[in-house]
C-alpha atoms as a PDB file:
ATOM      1  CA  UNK A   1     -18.282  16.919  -3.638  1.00  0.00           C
ATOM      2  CA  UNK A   2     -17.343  20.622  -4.047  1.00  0.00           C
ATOM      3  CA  UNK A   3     -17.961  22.788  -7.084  1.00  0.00           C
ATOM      4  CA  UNK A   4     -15.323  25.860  -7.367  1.00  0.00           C
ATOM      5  CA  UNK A   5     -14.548  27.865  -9.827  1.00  0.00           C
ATOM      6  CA  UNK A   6     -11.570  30.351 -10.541  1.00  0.00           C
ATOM      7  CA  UNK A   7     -13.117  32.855 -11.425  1.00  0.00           C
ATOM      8  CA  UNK A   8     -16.316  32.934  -8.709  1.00  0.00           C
ATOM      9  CA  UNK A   9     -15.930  33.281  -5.233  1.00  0.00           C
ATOM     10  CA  UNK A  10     -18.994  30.558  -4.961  1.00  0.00           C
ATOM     11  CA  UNK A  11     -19.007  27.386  -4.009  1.00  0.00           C
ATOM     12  CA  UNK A  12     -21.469  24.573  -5.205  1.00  0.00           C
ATOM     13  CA  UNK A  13     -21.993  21.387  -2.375  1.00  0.00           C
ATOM     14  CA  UNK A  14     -24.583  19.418  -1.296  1.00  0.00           C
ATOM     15  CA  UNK A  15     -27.048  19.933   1.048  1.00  0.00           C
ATOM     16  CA  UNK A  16     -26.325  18.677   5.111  1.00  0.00           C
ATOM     17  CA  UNK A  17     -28.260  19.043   8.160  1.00  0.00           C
ATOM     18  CA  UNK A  18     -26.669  21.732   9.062  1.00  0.00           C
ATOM     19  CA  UNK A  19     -28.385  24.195   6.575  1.00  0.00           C
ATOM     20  CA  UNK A  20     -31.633  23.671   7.789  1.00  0.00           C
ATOM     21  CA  UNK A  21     -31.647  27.343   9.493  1.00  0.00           C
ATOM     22  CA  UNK A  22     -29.910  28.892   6.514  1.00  0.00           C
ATOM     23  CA  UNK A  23     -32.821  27.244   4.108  1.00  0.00           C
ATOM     24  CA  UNK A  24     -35.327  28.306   6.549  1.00  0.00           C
ATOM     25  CA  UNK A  25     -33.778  31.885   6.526  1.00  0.00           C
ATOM     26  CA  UNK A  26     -34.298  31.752   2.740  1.00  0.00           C
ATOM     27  CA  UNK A  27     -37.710  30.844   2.662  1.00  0.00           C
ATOM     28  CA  UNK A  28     -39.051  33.128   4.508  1.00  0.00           C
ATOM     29  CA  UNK A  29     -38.945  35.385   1.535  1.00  0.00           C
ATOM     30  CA  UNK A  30     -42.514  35.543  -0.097  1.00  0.00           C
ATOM     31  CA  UNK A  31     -41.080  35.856  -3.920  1.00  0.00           C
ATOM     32  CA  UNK A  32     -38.588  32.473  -3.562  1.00  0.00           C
ATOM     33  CA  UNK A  33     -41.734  30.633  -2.257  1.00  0.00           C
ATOM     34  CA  UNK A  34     -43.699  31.976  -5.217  1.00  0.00           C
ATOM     35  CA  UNK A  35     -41.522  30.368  -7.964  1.00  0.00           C
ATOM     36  CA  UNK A  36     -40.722  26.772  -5.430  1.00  0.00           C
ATOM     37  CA  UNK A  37     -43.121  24.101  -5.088  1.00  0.00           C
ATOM     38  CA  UNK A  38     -41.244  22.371  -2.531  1.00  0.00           C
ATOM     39  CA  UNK A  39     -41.828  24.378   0.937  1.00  0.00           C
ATOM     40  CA  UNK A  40     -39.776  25.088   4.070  1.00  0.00           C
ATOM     41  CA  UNK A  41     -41.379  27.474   6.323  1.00  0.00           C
ATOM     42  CA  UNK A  42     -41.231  25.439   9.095  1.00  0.00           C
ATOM     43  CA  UNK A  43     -38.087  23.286  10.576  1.00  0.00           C
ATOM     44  CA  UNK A  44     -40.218  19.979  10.189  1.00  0.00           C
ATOM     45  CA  UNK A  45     -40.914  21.283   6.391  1.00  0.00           C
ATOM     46  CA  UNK A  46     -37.135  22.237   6.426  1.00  0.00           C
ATOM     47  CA  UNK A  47     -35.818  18.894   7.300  1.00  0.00           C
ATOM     48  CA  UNK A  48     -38.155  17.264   5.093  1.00  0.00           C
ATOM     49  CA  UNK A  49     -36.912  19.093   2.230  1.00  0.00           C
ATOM     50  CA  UNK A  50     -33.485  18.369   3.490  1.00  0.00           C
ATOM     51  CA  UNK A  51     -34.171  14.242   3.424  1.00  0.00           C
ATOM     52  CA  UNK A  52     -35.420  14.424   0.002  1.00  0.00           C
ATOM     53  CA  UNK A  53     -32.750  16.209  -1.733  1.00  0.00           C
ATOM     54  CA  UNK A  54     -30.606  13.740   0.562  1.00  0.00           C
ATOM     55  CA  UNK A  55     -32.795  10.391  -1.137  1.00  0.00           C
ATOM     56  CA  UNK A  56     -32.684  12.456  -4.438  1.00  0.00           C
ATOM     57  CA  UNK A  57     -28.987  12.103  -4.791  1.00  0.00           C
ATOM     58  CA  UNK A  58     -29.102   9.177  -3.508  1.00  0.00           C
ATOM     59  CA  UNK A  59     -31.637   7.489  -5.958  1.00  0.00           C
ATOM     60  CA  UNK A  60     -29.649   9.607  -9.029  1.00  0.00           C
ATOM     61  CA  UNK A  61     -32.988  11.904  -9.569  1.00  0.00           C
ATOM     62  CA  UNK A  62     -31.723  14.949  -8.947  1.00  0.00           C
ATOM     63  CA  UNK A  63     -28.323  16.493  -7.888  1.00  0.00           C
ATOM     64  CA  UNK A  64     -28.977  19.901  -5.945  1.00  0.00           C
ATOM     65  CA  UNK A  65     -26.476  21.871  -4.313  1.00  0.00           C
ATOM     66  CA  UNK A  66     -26.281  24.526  -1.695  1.00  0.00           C
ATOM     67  CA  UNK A  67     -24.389  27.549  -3.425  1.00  0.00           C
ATOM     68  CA  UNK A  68     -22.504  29.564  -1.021  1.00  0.00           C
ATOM     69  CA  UNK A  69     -20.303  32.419  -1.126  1.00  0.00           C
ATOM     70  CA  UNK A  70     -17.750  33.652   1.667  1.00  0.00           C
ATOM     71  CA  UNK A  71     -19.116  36.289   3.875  1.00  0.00           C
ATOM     72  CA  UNK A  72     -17.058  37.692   6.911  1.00  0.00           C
ATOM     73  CA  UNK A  73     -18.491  35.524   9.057  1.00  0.00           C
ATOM     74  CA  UNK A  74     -17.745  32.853   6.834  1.00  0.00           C
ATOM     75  CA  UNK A  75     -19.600  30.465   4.084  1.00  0.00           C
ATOM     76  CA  UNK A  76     -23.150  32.295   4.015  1.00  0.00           C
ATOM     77  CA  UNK A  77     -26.011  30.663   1.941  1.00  0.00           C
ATOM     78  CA  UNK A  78     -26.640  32.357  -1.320  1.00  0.00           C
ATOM     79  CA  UNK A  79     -28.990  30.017  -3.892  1.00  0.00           C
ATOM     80  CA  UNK A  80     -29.721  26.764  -4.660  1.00  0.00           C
ATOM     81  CA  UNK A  81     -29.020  24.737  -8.070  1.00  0.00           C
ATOM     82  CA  UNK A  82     -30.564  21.604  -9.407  1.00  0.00           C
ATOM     83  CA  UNK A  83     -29.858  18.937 -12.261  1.00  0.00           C
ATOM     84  CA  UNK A  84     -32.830  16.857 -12.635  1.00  0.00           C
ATOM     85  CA  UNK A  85     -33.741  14.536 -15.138  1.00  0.00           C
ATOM     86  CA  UNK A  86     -29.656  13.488 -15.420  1.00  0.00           C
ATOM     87  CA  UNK A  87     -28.877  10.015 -16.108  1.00  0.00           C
ATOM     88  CA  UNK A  88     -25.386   8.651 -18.088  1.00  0.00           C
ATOM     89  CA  UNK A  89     -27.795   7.291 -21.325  1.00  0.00           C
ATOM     90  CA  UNK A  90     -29.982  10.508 -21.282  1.00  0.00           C
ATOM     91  CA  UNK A  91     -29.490  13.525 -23.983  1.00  0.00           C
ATOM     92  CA  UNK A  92     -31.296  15.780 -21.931  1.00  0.00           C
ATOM     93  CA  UNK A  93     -31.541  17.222 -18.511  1.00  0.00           C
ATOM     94  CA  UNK A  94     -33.095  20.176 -16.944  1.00  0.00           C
ATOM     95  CA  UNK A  95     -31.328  22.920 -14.272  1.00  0.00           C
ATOM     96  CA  UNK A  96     -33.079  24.718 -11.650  1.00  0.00           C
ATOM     97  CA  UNK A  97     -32.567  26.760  -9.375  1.00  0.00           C
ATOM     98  CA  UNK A  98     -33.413  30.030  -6.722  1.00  0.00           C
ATOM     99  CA  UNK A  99     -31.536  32.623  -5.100  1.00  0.00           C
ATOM    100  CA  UNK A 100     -31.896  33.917  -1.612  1.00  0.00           C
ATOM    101  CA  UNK A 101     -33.372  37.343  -1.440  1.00  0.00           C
ATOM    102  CA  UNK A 102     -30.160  39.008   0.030  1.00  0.00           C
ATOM    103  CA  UNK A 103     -28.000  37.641  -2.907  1.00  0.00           C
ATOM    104  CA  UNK A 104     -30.318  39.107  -5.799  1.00  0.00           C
ATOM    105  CA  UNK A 105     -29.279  41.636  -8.389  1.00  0.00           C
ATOM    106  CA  UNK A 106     -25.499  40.578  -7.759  1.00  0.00           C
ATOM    107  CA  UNK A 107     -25.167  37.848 -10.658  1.00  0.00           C
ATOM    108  CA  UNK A 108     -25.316  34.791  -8.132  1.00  0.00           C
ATOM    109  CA  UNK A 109     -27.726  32.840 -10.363  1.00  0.00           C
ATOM    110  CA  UNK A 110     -26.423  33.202 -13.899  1.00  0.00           C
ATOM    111  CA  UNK A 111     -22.452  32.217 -12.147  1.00  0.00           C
ATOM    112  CA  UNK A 112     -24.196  29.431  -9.843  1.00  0.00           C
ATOM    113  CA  UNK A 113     -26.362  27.624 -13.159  1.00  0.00           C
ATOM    114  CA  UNK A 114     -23.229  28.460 -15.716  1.00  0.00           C
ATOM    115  CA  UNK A 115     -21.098  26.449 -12.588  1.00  0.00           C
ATOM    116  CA  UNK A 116     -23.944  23.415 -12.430  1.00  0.00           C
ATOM    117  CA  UNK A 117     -23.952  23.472 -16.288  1.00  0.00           C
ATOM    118  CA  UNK A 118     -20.321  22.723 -16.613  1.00  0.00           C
ATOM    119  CA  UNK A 119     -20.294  19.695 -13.718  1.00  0.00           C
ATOM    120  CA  UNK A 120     -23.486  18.411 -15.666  1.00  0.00           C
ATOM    121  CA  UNK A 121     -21.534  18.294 -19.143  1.00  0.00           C
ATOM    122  CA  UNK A 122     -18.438  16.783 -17.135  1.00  0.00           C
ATOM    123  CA  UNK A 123     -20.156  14.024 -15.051  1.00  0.00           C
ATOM    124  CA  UNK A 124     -22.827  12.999 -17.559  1.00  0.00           C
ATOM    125  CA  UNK A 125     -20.864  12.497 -21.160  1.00  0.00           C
ATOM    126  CA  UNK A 126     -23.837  11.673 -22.878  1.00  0.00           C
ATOM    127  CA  UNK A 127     -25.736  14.436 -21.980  1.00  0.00           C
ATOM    128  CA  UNK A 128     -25.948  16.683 -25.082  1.00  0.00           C
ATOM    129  CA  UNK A 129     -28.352  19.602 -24.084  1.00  0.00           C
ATOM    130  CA  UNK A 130     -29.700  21.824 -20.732  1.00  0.00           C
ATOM    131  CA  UNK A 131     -33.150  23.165 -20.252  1.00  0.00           C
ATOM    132  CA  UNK A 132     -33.892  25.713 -18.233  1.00  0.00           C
ATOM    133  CA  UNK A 133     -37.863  26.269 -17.633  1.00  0.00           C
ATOM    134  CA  UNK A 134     -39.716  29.419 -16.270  1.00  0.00           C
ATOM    135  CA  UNK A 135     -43.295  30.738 -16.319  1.00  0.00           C
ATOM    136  CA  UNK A 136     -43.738  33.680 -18.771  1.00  0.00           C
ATOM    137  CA  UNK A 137     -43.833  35.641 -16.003  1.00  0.00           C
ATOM    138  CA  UNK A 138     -40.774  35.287 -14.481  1.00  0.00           C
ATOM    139  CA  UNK A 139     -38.238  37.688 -16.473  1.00  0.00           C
ATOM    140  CA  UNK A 140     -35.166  37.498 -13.858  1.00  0.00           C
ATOM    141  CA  UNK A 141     -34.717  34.018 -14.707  1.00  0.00           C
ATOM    142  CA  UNK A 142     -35.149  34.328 -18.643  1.00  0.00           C
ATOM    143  CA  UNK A 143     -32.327  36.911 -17.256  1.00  0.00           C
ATOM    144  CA  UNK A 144     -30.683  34.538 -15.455  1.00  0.00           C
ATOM    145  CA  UNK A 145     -30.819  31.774 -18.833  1.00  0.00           C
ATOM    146  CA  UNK A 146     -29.281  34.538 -21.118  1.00  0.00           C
ATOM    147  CA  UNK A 147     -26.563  35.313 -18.628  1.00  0.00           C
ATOM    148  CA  UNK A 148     -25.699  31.835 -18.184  1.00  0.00           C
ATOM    149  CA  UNK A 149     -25.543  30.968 -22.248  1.00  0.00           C
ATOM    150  CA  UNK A 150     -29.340  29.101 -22.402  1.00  0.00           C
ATOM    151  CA  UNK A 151     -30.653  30.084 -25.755  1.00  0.00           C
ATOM    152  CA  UNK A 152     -34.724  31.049 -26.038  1.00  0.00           C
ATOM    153  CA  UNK A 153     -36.214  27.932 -27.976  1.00  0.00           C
ATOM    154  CA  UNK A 154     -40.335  28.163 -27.423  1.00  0.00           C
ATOM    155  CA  UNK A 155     -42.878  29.445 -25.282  1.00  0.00           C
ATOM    156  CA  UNK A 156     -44.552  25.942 -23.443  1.00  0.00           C
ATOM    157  CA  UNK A 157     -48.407  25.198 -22.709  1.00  0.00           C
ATOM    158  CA  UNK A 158     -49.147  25.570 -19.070  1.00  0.00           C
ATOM    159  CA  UNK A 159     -49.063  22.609 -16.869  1.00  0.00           C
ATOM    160  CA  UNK A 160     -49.961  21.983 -13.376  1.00  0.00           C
ATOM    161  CA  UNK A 161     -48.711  22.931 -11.196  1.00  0.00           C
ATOM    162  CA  UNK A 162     -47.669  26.153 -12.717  1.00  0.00           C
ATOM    163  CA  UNK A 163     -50.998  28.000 -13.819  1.00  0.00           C
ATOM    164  CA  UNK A 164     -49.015  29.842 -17.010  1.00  0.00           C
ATOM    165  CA  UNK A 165     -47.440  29.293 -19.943  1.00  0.00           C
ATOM    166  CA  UNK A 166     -43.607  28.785 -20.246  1.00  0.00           C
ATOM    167  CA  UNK A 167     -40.162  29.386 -21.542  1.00  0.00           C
ATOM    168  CA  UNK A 168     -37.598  26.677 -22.163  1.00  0.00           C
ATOM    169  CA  UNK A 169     -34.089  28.167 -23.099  1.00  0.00           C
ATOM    170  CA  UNK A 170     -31.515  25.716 -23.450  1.00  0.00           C
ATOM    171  CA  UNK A 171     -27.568  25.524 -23.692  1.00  0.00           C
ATOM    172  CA  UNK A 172     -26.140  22.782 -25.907  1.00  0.00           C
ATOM    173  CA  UNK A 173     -22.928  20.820 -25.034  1.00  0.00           C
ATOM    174  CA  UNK A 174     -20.015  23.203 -25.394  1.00  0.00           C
END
């Protein structure tokens, strides 16, 4: 399953096997690992990671997909999206995601979760509304929900895992 849009030069797939040195590469940037609870800093972590998001679609969980965009060299690894919480008699979901530290400051995100947003409304008809969920702290990605159309709707208690409070912005059903 591919994800293209006109107007992007990014693609939206799912994970293979054969990312596990591109996710690796990503990882080893200290901010993405500060905002993931999921690591990959090592290939065993890597391919572990891999499986689940692998079981995840499998199971209907979560849907993540590898986001690239064409490089000269090719398809080169830019973020990661995530629909979780999806199912076809659920109102709600939530969208996720990070971007690789050499994609940053060039609008990847806000293109790659306006993408996801559009293939969640499509595949899941009953879906009505998106969340998207940050700590208080993180102001790219209440960036990131602006860009991509998710409206502000309340600052959330914190809950472990993350130590501080929260945003939830959310984008209703076009």
């Amino acid at each position: 399953m591919l994800i293209e849009s006109a107007s992007s030069n990014l693609v939206l797939r799912p994970w293979c096997a054969d990312d596990l040195d591109a996710l690796l590469a990503a990882y080893r940037d200290p901010v993405l690992r500060q905002w993931t609870r999921m690591p990959a800093t090592t290939a065993a972590e890597a391919r572990l990671w891999l499986d689940r998001v692998r079981q995840h679609w499998d199971d209907g969980s979560r849907y993540s997909f590898a986001v690239t965009e064409d490089d000269v060299d090719g398809p080169r690894l830019v973020a990661n999206v995530v629909l979780k919480g999806a199912a076809l008699d659920r109102p709600r979901a939530e969208v996720g995601y990070w971007t690789a530290a050499w994609a940053r400051g060039r609008g990847v995100a806000p293109r790659a979760v306006t993408m996801l947003s559009g293939w969640a409304f499509e595949r899941f008809p009953e879906l009505t509304h998106l969340d998207l969920m940050h700590q208080v702290d993180n102001a790219a990605s209440c960036r990131v929900a602006q860009k991509s159309g998710y409206l502000f709707q309340e600052v959330l208690p914190a809950q472990p895992p993350f130590p501080l409070d929260g945003h939830r912005h959310t984008l209703a059903r076009p």
